[in-house]
C-alpha atoms as a PDB file:
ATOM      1  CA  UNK A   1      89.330  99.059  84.085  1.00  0.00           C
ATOM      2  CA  UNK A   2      88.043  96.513  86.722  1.00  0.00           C
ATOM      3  CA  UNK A   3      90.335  96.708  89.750  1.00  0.00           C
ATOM      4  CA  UNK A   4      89.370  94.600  93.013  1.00  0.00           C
ATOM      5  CA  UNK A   5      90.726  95.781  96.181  1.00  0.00           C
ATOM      6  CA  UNK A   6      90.931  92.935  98.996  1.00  0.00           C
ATOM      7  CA  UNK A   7      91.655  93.480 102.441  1.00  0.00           C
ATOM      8  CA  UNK A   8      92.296  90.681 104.482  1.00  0.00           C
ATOM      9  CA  UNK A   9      92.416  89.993 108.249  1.00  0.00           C
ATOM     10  CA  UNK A  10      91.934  92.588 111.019  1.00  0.00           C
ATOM     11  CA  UNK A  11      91.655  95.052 108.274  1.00  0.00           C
ATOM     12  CA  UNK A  12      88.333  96.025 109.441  1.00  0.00           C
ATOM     13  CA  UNK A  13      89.565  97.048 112.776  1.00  0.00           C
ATOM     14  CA  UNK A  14      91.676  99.965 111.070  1.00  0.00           C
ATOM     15  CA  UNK A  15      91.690 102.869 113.084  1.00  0.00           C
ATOM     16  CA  UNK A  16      91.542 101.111 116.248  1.00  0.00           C
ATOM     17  CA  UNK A  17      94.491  98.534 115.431  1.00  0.00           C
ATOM     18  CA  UNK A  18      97.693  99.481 116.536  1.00  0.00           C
ATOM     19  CA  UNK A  19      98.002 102.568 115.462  1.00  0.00           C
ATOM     20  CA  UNK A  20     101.352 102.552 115.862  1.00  0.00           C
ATOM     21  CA  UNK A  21     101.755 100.654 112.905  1.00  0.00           C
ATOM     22  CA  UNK A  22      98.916 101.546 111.114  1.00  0.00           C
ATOM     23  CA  UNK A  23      97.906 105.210 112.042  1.00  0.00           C
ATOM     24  CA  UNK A  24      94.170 105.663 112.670  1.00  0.00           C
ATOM     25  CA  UNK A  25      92.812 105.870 109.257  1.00  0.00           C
ATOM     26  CA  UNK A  26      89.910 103.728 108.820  1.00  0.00           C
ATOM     27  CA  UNK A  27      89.379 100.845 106.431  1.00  0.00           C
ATOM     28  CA  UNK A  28      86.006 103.097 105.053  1.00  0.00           C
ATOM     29  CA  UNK A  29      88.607 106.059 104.542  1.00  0.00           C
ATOM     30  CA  UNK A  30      91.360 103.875 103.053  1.00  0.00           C
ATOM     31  CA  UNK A  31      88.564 103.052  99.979  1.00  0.00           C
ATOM     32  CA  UNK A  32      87.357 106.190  99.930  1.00  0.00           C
ATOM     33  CA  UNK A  33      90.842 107.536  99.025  1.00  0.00           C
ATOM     34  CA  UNK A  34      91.116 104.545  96.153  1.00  0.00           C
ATOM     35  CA  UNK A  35      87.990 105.649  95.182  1.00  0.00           C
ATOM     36  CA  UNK A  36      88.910 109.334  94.449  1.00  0.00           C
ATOM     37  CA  UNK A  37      92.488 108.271  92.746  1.00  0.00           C
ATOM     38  CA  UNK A  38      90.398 105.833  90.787  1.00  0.00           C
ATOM     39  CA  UNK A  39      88.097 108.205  89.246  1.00  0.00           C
ATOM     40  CA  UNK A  40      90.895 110.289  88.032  1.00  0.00           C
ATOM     41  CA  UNK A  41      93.074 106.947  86.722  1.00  0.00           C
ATOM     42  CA  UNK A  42      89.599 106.341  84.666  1.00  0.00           C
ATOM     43  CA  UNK A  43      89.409 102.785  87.069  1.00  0.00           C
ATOM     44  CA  UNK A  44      86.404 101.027  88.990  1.00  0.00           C
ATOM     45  CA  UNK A  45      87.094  99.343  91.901  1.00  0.00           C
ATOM     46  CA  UNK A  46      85.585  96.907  94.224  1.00  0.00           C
ATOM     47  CA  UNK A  47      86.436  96.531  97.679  1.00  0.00           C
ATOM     48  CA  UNK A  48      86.082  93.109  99.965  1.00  0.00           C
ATOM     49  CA  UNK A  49      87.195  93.063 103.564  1.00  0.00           C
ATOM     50  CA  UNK A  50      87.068  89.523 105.135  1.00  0.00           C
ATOM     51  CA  UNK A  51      88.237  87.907 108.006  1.00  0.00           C
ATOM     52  CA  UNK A  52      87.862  84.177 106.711  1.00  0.00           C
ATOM     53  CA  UNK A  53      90.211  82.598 104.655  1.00  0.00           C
ATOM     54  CA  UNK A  54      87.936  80.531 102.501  1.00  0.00           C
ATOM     55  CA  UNK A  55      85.888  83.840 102.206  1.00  0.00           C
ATOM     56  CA  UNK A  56      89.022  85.431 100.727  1.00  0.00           C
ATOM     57  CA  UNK A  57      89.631  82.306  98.350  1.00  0.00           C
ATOM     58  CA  UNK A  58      86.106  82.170  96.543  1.00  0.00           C
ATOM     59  CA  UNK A  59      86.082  86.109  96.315  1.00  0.00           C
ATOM     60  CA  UNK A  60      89.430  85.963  94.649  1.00  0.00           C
ATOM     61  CA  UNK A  61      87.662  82.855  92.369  1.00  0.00           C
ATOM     62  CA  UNK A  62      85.099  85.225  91.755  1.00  0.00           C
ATOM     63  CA  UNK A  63      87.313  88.303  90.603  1.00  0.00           C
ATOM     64  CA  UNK A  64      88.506  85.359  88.152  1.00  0.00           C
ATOM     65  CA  UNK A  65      85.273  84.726  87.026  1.00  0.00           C
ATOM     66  CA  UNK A  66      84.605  88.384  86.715  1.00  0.00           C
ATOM     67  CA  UNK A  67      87.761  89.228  84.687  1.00  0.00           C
ATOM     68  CA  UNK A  68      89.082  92.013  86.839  1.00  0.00           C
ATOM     69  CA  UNK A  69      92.204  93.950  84.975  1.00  0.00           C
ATOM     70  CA  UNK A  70      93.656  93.705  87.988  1.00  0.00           C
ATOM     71  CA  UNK A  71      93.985  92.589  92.112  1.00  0.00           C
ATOM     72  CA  UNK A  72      95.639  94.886  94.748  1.00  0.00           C
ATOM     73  CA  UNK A  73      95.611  92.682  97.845  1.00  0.00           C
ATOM     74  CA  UNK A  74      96.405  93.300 101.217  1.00  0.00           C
ATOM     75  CA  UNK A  75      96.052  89.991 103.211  1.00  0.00           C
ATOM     76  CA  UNK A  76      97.641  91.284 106.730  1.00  0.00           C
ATOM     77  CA  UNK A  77      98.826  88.322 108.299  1.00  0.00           C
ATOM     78  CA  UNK A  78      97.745  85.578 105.915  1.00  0.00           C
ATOM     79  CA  UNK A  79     100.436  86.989 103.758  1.00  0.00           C
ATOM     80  CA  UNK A  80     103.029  84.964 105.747  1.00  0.00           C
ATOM     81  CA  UNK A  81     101.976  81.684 105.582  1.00  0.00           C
ATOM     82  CA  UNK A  82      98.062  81.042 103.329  1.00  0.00           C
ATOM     83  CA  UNK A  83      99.369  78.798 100.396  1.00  0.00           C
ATOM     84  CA  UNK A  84      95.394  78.709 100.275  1.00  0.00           C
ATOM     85  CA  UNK A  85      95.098  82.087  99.475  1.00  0.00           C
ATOM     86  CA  UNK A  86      98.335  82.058  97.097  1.00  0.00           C
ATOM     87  CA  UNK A  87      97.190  79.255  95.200  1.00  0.00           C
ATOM     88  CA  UNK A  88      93.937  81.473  94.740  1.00  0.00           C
ATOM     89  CA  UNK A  89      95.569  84.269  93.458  1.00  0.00           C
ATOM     90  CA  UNK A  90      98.252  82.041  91.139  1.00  0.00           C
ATOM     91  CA  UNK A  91      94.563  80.970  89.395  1.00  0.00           C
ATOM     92  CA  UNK A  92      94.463  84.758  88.106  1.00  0.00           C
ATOM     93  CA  UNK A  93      95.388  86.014  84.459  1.00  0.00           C
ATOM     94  CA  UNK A  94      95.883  89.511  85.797  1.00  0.00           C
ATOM     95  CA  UNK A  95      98.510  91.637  87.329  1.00  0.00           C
ATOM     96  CA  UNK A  96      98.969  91.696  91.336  1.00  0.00           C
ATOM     97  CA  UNK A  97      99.853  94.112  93.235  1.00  0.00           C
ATOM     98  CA  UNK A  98     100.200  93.307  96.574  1.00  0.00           C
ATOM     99  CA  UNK A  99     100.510  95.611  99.433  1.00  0.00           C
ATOM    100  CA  UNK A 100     101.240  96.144 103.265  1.00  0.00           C
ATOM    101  CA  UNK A 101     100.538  99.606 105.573  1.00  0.00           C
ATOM    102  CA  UNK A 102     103.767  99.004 107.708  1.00  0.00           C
ATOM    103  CA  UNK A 103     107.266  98.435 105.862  1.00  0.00           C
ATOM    104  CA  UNK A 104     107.240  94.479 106.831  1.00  0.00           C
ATOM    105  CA  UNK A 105     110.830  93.208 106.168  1.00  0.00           C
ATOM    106  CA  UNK A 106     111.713  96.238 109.110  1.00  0.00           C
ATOM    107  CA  UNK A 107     109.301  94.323 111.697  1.00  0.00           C
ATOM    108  CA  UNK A 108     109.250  90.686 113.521  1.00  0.00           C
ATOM    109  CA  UNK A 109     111.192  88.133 111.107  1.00  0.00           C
ATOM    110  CA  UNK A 110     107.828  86.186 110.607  1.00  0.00           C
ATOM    111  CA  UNK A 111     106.255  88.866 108.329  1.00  0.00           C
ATOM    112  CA  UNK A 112     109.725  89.449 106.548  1.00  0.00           C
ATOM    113  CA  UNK A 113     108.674  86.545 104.164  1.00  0.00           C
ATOM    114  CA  UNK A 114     105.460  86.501 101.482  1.00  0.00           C
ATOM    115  CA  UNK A 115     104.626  83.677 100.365  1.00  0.00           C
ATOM    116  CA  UNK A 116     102.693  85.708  97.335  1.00  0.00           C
ATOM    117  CA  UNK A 117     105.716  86.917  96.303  1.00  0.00           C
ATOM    118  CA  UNK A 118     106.114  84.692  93.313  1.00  0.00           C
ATOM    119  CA  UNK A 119     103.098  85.069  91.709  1.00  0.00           C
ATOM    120  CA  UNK A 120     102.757  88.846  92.082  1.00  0.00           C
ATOM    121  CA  UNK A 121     103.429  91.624  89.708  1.00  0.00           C
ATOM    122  CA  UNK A 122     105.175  93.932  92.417  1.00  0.00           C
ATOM    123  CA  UNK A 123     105.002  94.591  96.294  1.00  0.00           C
ATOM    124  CA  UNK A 124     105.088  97.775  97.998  1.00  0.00           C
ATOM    125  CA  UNK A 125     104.956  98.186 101.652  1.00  0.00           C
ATOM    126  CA  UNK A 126     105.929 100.635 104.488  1.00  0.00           C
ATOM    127  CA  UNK A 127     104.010 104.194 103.085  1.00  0.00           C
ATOM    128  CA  UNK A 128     100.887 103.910 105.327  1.00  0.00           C
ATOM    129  CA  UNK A 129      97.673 104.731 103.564  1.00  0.00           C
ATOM    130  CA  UNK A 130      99.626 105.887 100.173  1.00  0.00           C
ATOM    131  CA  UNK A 131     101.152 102.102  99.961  1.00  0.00           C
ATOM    132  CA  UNK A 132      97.353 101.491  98.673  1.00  0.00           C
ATOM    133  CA  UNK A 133      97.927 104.683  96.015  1.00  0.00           C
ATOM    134  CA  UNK A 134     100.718 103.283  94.863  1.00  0.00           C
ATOM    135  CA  UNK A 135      99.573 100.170  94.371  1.00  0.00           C
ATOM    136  CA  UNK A 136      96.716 101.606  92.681  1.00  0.00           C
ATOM    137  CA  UNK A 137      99.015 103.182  90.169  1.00  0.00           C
ATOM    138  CA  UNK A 138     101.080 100.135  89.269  1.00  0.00           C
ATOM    139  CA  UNK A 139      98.094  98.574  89.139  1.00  0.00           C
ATOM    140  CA  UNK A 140      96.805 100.985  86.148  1.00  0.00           C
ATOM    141  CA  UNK A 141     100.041 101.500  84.728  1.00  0.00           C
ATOM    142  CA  UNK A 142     100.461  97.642  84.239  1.00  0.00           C
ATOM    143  CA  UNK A 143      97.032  97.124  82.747  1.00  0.00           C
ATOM    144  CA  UNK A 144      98.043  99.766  80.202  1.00  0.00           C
ATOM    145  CA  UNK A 145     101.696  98.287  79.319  1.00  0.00           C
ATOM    146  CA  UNK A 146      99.412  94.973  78.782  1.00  0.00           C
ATOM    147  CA  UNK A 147      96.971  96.737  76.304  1.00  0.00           C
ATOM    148  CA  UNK A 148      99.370  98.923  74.531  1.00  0.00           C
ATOM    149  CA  UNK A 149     101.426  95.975  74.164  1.00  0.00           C
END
């Protein structure tokens, strides 16, 4: 299984970031946890940290190209408001997962709404560092409802 891990905007400054909201794990340590669980789920990922949109949107074109199984995505803010990025993602065959560090629909009203949330397979937000596990998981459990099916 090919799974691609993005990271969007800011994500590189985990650790320093408001760690508040996001604790002080790093971005290095988040992979190297999704690394670990995806060993044992028998899954390769790839992991792409960018802080430019039209970055995001030809590495997403790419994953396409590529046939990943499946995307987890974490876009930060661009979640709120990149029809760019969504209309990336809509391009792609496989499952989404997409995921957030900090339970968004409990912070400002702005990041309450996703405009992804149409075109993904699931969401799952608000469980710090294990909202990325998680994700992982549906991630592998939906690529093997789609093969056994």
């Amino acid at each position: 299984m090919k799974i691609l891990m993005l990271h969007g905007i800011n994500h590189n400054m985990f650790g320093k970031r408001d760690p508040k909201q996001y604790g002080t794990i790093t971005l290095d340590e988040i992979n190297a946890s999704l690394g670990a669980l995806g060993t044992e789920l028998g899954a390769d990922l790839e992991y792409f940290q960018t802080n430019s949109e039209s970055v995001m949107c030809e590495r997403i074109h790419q994953g396409y190209a590529d046939g990943v199984d499946a995307v987890l995505i974490n876009a930060g803010a661009w979640t709120h408001y990149s029809y760019g990025i969504r209309d990336a993602l809509a391009i792609l065959t496989c499952p989404i997962v997409e995921l957030h560090m900090s339970n968004i629909h409990a912070r400002e009203a702005f990041r309450h709404v996703s405009v992804f949330a149409e075109i993904v397979k699931g969401q799952i937000c608000g469980f710090g560092v294990d909202s990325y596990l998680l994700a992982l998981r549906a991630a592998v459990s939906s690529i093997s409802a789609a093969k056994a099916g």
